[in-house]
N, C-alpha and C. Protein backbone atom coordinates (compact mmCIF):
# COMPACT_ATOMS: atom_id res chain seq x y z
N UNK A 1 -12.65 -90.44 13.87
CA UNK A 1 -13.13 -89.85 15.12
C UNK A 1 -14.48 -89.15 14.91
N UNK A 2 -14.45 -88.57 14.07
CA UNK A 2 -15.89 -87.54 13.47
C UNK A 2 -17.24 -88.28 13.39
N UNK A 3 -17.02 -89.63 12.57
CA UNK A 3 -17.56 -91.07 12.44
C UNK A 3 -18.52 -91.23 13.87
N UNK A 4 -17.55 -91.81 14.76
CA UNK A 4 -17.64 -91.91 15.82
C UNK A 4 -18.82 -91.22 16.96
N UNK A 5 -18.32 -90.02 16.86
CA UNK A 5 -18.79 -88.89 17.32
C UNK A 5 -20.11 -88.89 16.56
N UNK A 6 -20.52 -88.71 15.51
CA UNK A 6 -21.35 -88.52 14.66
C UNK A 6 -22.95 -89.67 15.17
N UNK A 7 -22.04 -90.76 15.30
CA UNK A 7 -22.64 -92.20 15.68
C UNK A 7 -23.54 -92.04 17.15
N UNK A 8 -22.17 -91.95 17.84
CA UNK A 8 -22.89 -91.43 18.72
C UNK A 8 -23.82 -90.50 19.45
N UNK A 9 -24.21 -89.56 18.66
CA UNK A 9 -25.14 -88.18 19.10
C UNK A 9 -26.26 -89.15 18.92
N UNK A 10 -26.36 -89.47 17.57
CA UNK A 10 -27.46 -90.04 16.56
C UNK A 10 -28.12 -91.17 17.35
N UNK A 11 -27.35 -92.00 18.26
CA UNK A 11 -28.04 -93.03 18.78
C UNK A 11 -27.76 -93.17 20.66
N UNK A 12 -27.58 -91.81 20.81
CA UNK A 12 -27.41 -91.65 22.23
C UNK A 12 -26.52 -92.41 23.34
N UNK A 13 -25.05 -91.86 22.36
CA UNK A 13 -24.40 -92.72 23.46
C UNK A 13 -23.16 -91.93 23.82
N UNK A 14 -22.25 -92.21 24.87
CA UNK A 14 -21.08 -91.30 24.57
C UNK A 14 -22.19 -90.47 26.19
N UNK A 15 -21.24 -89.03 25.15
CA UNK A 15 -21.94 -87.93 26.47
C UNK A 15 -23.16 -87.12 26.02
N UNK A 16 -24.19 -88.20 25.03
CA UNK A 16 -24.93 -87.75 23.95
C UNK A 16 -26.21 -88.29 24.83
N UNK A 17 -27.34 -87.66 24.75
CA UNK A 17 -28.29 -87.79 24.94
C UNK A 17 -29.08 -88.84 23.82
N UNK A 18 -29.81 -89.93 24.05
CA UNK A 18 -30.94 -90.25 22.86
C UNK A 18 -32.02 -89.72 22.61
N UNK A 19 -31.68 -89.18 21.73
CA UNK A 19 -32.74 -88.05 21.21
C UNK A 19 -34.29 -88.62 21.23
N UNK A 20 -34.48 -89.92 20.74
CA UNK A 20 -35.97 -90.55 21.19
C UNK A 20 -36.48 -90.67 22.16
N UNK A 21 -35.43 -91.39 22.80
CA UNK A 21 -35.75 -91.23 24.23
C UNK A 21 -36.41 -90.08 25.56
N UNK A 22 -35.53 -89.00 25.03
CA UNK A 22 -36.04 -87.54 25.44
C UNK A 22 -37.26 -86.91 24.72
N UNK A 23 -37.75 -87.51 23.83
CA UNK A 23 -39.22 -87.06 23.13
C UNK A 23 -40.00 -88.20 23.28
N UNK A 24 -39.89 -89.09 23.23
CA UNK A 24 -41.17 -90.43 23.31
C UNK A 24 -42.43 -89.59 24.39
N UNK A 25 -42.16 -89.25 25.31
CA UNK A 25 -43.29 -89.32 26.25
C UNK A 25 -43.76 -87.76 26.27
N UNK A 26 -43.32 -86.90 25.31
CA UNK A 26 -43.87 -85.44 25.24
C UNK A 26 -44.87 -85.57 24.13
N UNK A 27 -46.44 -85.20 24.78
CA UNK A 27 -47.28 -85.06 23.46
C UNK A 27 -47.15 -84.10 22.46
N UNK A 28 -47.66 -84.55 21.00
CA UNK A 28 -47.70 -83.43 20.25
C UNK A 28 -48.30 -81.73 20.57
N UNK A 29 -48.97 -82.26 21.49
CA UNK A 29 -49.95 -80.41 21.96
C UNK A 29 -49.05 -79.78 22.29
N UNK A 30 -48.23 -80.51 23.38
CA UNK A 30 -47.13 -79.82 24.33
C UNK A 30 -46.24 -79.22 23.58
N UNK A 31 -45.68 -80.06 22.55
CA UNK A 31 -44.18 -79.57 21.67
C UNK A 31 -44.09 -78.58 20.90
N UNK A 32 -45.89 -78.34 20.99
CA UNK A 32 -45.95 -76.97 19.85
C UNK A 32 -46.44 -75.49 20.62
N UNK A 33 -46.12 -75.63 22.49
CA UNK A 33 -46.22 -74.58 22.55
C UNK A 33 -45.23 -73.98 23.59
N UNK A 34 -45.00 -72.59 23.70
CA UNK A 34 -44.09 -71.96 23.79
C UNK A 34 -44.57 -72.24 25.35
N UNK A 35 -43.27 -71.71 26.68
CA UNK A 35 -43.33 -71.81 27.74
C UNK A 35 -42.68 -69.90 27.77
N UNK A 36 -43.98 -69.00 28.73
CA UNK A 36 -43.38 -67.66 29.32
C UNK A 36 -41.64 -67.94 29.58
N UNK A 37 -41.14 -66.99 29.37
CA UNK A 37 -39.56 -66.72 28.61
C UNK A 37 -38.88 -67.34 27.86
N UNK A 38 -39.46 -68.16 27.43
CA UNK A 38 -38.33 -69.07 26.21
C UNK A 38 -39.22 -68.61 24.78
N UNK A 39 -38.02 -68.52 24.19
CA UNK A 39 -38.88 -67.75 22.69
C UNK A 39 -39.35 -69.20 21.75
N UNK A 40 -38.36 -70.33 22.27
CA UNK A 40 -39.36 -71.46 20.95
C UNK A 40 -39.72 -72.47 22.05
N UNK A 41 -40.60 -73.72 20.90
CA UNK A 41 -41.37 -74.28 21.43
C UNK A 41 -40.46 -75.72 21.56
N UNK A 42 -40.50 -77.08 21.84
CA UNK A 42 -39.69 -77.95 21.50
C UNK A 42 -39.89 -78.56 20.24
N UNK A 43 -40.95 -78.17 19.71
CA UNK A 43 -40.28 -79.02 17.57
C UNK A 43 -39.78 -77.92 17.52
N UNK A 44 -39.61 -76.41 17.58
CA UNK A 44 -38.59 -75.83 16.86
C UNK A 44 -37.25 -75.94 17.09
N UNK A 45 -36.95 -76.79 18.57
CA UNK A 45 -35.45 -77.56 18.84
C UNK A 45 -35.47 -78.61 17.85
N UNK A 46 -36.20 -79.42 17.88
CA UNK A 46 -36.01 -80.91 17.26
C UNK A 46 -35.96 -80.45 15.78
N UNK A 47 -36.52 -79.12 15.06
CA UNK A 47 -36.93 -78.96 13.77
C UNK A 47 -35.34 -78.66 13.49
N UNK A 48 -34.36 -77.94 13.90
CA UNK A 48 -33.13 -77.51 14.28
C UNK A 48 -32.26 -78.44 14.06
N UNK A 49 -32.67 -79.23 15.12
CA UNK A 49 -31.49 -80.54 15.48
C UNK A 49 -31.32 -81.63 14.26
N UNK A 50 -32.82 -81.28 13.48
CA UNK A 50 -32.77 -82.34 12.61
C UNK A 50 -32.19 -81.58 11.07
N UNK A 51 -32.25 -80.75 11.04
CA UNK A 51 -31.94 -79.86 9.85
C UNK A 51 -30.22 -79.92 9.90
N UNK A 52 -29.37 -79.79 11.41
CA UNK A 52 -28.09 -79.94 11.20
C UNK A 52 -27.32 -81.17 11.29
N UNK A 53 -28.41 -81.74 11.76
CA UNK A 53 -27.76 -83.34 11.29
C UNK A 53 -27.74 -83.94 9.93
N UNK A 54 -28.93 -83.41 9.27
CA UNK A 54 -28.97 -83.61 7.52
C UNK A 54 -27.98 -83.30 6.96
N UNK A 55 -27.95 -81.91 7.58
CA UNK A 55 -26.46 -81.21 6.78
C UNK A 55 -25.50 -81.87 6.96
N UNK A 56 -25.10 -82.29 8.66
CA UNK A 56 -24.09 -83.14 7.84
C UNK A 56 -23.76 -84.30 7.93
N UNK A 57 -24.62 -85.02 7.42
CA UNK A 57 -24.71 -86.14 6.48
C UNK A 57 -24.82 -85.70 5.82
N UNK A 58 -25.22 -85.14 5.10
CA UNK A 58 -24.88 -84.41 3.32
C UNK A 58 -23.56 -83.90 3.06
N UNK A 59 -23.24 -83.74 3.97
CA UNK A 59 -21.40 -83.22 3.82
C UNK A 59 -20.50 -84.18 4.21
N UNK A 60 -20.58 -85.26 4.70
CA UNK A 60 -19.76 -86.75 5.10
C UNK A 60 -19.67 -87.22 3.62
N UNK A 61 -20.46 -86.84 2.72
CA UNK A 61 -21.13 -88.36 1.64
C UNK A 61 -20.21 -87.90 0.70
């Protein structure tokens, strides 16, 4: 099930968003800057998202 689940975040399917898909059309200028009340920018989501997906795949193996 974990498998599964796992599969699916990664390639946007399920009740998972595709993560490429939702960044393809945001320029780099944009992603690196903050919007009045939100404290991060969007690479510090994606910098996030990608750091806990490493993890675990490093913990599946």
């Amino acid at each position: 099930m974990l498998d599964r689940t796992f599969d699916e975040l990664l390639h946007g399917k399920g009740a998972h968003a595709d993560p490429v898909a939702c960044m393809e059309d945001v320029p780099a200028g944009m992603a690196g800057k903050t919007i009045d009340g939100f404290p991060h920018c969007i690479w510090q989501f994606v910098s996030h998202m990608n750091y806990w997906m490493e993890r675990n795949q490093e913990n599946r193996r």
